[in-house]
PDB file of N, CA and C in Angstrom:
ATOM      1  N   UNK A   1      89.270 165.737  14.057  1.00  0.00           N
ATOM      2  CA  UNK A   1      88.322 164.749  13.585  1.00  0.00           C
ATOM      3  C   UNK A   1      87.202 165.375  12.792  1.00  0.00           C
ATOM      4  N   UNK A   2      86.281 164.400  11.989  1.00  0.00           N
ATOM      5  CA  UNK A   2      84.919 164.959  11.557  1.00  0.00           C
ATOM      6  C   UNK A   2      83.734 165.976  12.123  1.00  0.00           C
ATOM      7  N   UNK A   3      84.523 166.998  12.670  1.00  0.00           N
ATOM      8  CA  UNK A   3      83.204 167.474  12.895  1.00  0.00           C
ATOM      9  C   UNK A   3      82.375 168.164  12.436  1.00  0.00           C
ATOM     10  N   UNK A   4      82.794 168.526  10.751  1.00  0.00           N
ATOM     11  CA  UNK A   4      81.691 168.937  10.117  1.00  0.00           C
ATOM     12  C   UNK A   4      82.273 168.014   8.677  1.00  0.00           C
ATOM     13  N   UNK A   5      81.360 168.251   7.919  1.00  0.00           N
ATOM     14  CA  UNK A   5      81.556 167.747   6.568  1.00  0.00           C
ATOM     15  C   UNK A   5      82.501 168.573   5.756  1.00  0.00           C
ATOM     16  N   UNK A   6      83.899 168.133   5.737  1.00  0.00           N
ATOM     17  CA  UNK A   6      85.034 169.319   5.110  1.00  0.00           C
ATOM     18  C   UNK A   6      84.238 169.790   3.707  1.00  0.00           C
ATOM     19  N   UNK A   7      84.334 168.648   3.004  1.00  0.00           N
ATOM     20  CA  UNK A   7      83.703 169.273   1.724  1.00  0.00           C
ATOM     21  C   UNK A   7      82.803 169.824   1.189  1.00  0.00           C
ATOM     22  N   UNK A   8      82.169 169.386   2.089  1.00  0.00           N
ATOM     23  CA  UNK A   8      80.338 170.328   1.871  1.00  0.00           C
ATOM     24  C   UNK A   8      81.088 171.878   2.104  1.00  0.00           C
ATOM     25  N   UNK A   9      81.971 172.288   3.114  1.00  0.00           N
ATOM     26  CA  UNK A   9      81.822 173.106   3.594  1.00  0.00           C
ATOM     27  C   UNK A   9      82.908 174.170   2.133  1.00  0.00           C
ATOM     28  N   UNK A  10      83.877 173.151   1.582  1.00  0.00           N
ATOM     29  CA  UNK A  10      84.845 173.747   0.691  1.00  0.00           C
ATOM     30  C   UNK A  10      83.873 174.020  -0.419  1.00  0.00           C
ATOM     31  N   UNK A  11      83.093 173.176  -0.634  1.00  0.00           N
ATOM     32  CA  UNK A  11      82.364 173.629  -1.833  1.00  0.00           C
ATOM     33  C   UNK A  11      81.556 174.602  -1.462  1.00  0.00           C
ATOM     34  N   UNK A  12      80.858 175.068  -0.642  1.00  0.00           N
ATOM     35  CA  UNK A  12      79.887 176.130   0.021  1.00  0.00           C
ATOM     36  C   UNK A  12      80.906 177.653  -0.059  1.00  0.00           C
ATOM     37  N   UNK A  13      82.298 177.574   0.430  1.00  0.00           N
ATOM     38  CA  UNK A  13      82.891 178.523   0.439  1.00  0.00           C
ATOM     39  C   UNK A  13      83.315 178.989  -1.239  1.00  0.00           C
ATOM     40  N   UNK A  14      83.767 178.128  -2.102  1.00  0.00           N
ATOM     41  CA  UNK A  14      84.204 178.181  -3.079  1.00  0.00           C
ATOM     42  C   UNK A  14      82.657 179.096  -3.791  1.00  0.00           C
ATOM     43  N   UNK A  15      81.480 178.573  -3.826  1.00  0.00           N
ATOM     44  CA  UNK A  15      80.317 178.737  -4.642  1.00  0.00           C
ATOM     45  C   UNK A  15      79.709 180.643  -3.623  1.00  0.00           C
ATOM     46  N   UNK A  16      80.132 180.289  -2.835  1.00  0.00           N
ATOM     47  CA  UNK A  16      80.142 181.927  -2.036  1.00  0.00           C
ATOM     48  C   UNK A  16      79.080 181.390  -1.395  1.00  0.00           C
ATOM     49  N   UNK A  17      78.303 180.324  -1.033  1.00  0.00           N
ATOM     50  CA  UNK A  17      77.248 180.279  -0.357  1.00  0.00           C
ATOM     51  C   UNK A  17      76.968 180.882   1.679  1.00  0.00           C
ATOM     52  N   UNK A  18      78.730 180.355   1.699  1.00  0.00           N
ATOM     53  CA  UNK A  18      78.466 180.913   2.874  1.00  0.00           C
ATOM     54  C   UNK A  18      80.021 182.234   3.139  1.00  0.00           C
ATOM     55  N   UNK A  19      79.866 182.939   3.414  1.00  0.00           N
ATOM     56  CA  UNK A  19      81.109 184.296   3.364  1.00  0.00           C
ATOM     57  C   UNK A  19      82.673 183.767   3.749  1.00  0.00           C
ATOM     58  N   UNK A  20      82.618 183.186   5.009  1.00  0.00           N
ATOM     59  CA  UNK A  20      83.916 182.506   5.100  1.00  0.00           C
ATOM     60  C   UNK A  20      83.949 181.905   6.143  1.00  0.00           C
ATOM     61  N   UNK A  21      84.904 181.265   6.494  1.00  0.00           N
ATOM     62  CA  UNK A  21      85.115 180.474   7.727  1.00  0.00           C
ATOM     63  C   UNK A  21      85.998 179.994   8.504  1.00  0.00           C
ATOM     64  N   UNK A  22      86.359 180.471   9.569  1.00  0.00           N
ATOM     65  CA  UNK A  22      87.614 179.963  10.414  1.00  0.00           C
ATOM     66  C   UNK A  22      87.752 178.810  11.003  1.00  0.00           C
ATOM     67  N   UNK A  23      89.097 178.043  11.028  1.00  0.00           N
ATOM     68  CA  UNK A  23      88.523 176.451  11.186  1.00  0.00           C
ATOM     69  C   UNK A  23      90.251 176.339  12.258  1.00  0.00           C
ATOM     70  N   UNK A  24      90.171 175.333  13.161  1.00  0.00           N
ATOM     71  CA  UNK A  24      90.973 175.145  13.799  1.00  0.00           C
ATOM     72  C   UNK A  24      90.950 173.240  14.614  1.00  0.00           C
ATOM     73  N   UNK A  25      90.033 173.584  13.363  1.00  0.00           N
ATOM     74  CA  UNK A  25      90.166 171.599  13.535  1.00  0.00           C
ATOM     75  C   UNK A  25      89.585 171.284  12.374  1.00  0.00           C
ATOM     76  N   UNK A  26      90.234 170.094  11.894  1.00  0.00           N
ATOM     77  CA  UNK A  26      90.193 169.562  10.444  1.00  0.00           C
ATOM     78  C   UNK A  26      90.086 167.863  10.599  1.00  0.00           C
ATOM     79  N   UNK A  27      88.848 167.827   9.506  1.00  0.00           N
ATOM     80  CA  UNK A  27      88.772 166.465   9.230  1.00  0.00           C
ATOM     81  C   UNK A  27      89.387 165.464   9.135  1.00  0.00           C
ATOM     82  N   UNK A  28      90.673 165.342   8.529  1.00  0.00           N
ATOM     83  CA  UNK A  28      91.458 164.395   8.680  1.00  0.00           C
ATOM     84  C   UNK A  28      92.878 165.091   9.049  1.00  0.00           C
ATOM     85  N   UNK A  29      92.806 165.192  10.629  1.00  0.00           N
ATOM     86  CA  UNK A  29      94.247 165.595  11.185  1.00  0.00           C
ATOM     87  C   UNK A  29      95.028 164.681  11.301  1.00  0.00           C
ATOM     88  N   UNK A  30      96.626 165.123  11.299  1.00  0.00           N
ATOM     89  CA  UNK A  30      97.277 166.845  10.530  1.00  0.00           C
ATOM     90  C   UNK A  30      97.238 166.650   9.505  1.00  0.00           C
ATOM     91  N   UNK A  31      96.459 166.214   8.067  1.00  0.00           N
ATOM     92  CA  UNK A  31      96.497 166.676   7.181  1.00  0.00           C
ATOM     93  C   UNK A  31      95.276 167.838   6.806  1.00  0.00           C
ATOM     94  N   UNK A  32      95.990 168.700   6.174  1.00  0.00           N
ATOM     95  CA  UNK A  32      94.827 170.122   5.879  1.00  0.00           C
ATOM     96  C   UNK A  32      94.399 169.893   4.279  1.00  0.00           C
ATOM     97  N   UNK A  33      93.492 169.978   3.857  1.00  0.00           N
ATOM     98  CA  UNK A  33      93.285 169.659   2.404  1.00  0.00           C
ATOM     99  C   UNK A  33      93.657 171.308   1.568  1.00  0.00           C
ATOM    100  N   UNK A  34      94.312 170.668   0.565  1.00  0.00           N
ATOM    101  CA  UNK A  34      94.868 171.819  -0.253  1.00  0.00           C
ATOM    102  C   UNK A  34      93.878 172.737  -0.874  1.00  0.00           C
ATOM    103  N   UNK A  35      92.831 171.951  -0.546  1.00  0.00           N
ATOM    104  CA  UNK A  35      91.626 172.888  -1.477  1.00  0.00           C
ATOM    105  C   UNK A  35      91.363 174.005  -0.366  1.00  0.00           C
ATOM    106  N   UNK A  36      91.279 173.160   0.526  1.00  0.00           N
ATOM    107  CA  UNK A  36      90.365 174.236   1.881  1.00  0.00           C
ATOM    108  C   UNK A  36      91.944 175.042   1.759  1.00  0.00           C
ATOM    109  N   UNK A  37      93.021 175.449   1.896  1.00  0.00           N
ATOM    110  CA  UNK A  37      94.477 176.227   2.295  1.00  0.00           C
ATOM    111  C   UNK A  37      94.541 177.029   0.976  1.00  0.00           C
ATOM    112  N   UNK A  38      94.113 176.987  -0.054  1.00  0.00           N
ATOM    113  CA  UNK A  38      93.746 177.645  -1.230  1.00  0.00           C
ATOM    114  C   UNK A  38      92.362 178.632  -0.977  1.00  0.00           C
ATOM    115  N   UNK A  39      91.740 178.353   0.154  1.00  0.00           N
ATOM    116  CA  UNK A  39      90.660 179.386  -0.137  1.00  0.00           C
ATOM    117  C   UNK A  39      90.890 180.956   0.210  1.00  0.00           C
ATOM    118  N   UNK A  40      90.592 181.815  -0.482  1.00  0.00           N
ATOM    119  CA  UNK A  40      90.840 182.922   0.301  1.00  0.00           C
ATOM    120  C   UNK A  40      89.631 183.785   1.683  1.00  0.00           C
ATOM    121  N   UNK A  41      88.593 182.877   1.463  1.00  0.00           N
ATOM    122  CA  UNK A  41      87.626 183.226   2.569  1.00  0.00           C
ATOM    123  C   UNK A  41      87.535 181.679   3.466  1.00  0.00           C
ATOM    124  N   UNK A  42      88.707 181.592   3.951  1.00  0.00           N
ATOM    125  CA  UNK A  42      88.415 180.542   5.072  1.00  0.00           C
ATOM    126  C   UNK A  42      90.416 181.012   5.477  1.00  0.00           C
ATOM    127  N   UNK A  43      90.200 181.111   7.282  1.00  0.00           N
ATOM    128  CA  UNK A  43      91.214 181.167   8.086  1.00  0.00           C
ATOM    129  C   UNK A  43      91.375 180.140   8.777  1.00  0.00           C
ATOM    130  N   UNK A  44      92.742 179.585   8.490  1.00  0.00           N
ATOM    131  CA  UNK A  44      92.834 178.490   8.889  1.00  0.00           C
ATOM    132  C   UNK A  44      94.423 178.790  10.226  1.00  0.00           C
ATOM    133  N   UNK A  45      94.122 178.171  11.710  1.00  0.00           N
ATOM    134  CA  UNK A  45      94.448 178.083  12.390  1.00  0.00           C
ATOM    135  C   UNK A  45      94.689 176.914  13.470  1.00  0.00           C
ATOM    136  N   UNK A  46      95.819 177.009  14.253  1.00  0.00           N
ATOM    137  CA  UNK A  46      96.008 175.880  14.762  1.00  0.00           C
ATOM    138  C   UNK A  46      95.059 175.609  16.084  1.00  0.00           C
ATOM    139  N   UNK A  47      94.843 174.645  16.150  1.00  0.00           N
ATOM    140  CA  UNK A  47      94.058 174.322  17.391  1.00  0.00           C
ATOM    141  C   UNK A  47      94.502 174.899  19.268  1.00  0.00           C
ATOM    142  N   UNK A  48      94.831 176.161  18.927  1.00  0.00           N
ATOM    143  CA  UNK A  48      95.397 176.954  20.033  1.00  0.00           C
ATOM    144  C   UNK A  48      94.730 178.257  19.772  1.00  0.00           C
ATOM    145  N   UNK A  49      93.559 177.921  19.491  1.00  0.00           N
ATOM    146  CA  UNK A  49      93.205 179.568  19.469  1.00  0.00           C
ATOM    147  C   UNK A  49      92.768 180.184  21.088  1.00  0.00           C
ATOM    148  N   UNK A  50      92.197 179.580  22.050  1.00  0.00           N
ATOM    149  CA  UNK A  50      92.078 179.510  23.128  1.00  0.00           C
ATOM    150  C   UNK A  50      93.465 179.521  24.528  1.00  0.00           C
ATOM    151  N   UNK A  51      94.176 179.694  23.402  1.00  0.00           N
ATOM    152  CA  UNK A  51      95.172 179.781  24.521  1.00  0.00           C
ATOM    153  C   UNK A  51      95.856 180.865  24.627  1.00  0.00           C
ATOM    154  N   UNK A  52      95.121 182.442  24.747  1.00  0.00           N
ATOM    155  CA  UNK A  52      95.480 183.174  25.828  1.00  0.00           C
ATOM    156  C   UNK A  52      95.366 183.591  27.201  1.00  0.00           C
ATOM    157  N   UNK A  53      95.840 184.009  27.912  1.00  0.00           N
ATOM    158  CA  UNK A  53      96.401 184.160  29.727  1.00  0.00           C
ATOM    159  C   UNK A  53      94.159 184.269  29.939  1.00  0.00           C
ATOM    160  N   UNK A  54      93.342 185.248  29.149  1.00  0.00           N
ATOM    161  CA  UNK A  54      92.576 185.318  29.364  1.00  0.00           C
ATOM    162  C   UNK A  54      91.379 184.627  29.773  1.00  0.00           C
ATOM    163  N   UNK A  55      91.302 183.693  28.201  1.00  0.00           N
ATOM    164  CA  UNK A  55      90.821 182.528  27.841  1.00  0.00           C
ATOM    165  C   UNK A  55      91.271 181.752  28.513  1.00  0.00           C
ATOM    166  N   UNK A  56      92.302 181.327  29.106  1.00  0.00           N
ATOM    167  CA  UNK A  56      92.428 179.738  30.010  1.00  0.00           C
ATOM    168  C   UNK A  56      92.137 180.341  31.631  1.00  0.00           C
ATOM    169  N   UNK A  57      92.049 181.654  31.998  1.00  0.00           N
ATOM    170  CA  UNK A  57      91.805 181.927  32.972  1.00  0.00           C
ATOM    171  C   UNK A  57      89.945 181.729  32.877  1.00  0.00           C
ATOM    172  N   UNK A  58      89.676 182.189  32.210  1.00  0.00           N
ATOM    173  CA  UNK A  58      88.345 181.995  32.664  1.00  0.00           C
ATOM    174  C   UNK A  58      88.058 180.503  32.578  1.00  0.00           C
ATOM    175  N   UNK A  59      88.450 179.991  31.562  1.00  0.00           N
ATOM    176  CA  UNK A  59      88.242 178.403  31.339  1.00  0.00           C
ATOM    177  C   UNK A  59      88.472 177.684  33.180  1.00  0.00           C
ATOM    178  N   UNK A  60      89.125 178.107  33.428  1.00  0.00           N
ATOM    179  CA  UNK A  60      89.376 177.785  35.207  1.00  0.00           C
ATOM    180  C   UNK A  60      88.314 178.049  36.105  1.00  0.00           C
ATOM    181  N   UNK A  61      88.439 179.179  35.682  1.00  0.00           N
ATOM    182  CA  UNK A  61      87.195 179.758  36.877  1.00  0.00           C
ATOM    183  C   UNK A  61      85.941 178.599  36.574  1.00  0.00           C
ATOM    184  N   UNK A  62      85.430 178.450  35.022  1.00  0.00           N
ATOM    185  CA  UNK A  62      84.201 178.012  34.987  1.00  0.00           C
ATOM    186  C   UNK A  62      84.425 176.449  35.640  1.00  0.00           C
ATOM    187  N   UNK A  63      85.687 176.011  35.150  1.00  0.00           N
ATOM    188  CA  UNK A  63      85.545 174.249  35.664  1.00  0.00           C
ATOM    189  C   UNK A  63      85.561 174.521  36.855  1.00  0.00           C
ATOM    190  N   UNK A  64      86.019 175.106  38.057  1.00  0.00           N
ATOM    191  CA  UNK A  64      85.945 175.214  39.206  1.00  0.00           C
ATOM    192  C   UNK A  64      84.575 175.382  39.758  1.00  0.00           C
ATOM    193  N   UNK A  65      83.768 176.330  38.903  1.00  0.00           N
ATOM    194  CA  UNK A  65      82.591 177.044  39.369  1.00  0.00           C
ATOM    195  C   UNK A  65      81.794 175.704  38.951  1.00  0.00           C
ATOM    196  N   UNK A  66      81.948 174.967  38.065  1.00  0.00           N
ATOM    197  CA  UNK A  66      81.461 173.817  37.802  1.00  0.00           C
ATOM    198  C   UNK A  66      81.261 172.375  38.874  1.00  0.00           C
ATOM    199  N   UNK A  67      82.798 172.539  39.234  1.00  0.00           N
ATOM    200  CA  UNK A  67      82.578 171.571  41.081  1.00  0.00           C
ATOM    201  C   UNK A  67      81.828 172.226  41.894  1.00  0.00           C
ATOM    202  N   UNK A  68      81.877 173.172  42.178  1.00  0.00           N
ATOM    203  CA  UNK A  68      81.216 173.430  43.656  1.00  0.00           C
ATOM    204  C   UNK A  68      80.066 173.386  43.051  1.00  0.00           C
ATOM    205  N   UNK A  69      79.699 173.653  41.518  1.00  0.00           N
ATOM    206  CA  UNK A  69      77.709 173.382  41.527  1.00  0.00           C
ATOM    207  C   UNK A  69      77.498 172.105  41.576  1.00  0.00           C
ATOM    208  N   UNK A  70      78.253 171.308  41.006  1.00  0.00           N
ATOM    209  CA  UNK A  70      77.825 169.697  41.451  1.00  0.00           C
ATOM    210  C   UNK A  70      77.948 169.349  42.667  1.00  0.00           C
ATOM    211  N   UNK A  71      79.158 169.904  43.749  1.00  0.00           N
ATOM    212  CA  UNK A  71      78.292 169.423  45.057  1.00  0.00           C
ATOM    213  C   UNK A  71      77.276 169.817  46.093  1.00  0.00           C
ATOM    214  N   UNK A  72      77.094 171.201  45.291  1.00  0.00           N
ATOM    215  CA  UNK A  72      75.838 171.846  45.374  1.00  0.00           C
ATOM    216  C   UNK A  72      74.359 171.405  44.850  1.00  0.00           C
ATOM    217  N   UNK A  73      74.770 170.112  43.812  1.00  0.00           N
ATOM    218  CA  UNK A  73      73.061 170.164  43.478  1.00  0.00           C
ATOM    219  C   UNK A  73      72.955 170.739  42.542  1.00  0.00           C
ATOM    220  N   UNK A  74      73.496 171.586  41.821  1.00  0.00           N
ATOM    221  CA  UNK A  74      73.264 172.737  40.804  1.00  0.00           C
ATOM    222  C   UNK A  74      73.553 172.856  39.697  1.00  0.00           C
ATOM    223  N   UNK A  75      72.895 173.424  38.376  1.00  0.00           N
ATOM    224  CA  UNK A  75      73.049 173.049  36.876  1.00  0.00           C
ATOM    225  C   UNK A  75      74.561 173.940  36.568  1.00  0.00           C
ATOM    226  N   UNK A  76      75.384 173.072  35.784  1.00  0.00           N
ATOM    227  CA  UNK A  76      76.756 173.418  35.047  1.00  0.00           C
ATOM    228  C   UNK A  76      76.834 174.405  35.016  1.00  0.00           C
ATOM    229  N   UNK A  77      77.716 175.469  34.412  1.00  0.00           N
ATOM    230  CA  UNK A  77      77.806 176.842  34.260  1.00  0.00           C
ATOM    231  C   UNK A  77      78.109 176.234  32.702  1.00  0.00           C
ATOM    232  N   UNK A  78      77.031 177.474  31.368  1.00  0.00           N
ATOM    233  CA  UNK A  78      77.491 177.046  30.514  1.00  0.00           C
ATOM    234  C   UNK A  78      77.143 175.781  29.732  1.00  0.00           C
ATOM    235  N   UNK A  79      75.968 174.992  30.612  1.00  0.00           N
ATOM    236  CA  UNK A  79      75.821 173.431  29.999  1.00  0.00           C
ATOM    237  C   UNK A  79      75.010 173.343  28.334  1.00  0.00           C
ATOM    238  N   UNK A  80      75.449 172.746  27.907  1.00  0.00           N
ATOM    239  CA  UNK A  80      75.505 172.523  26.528  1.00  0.00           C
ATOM    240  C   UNK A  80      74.693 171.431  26.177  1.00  0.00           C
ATOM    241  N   UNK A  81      74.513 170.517  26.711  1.00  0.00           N
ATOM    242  CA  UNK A  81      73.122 169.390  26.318  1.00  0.00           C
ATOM    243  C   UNK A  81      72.814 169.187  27.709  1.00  0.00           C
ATOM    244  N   UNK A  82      71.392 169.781  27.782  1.00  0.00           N
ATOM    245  CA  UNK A  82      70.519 169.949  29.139  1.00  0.00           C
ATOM    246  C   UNK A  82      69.593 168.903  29.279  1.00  0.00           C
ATOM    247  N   UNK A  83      69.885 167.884  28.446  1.00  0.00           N
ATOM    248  CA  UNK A  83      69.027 166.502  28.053  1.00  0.00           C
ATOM    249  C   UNK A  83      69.765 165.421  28.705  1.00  0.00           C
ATOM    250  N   UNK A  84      71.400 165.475  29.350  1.00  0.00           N
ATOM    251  CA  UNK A  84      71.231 164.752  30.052  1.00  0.00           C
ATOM    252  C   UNK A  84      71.154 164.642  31.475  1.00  0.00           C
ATOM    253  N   UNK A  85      70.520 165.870  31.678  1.00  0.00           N
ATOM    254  CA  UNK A  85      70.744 165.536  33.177  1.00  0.00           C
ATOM    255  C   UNK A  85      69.244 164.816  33.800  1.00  0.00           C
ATOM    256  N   UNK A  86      68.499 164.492  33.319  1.00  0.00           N
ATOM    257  CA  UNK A  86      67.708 163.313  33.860  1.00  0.00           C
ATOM    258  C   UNK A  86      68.746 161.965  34.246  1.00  0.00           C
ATOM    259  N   UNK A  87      69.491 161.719  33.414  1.00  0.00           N
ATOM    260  CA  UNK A  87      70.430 160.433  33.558  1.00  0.00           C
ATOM    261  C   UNK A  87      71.788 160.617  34.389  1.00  0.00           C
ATOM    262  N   UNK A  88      72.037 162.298  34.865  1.00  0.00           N
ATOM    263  CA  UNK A  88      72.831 162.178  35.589  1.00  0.00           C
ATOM    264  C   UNK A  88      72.925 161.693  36.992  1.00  0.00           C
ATOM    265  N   UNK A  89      74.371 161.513  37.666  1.00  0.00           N
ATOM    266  CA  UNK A  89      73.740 160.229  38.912  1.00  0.00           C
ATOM    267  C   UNK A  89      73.502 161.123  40.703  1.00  0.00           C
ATOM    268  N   UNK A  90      73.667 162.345  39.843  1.00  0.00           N
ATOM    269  CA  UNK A  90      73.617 163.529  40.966  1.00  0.00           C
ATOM    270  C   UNK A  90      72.246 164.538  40.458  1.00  0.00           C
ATOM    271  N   UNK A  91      71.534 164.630  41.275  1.00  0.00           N
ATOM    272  CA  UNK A  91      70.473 165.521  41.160  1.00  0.00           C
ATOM    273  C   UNK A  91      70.496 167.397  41.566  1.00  0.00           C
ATOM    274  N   UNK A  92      70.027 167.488  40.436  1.00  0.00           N
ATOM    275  CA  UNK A  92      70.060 169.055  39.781  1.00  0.00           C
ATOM    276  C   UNK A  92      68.998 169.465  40.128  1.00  0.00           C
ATOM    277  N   UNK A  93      69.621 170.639  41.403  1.00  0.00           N
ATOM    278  CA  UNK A  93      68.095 171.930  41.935  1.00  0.00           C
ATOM    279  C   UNK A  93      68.010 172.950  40.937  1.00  0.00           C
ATOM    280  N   UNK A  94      67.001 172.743  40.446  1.00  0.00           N
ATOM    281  CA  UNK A  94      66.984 174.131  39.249  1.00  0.00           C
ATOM    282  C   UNK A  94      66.080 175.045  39.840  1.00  0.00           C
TER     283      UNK A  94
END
């Protein structure tokens, strides 16, 4: 899906503004735009970059380590928007 602006980003690479860029999710999937697969400073990969023995092992550990802090009371491992936990329905000992 959209999660960045493809073209801003093809034209940024093309003009050298930014060095290069590895992408493993694309704006309008599965189609890859021919412009962005023509660049030579952008690596383009399938949405499996995370899937070695390593990477999904730790990915485990953290969701796990993630339950026992919620029935602990305790902030995420890793949390990424710390804005919502006022609205969460479990209260966080920090």
């Amino acid at each position: 899906g959209p999660v960045i602006d493809e073209q801003a980003l093809i034209e940024a690479l093309q003009k050298k503004k930014i060095f290069g860029a590895a992408l493993d999710v694309f704006e309008h999937e599965p189609v890859i735009s021919d412009e962005l697969r023509r660049l030579d400073n952008a690596i383009i990969v399938p949405h499996i970059a995370s899937a070695s023995f390593e990477t999904r092992s730790l990915m485990a550990t953290i969701a796990a380590q993630n339950i026992l802090n919620a029935f602990k009371g305790a902030m995420p491992v890793s949390l990424v928007n710390p804005d919502v936990l006022p609205r969460a329905r479990i209260k966080i000992h920090q």
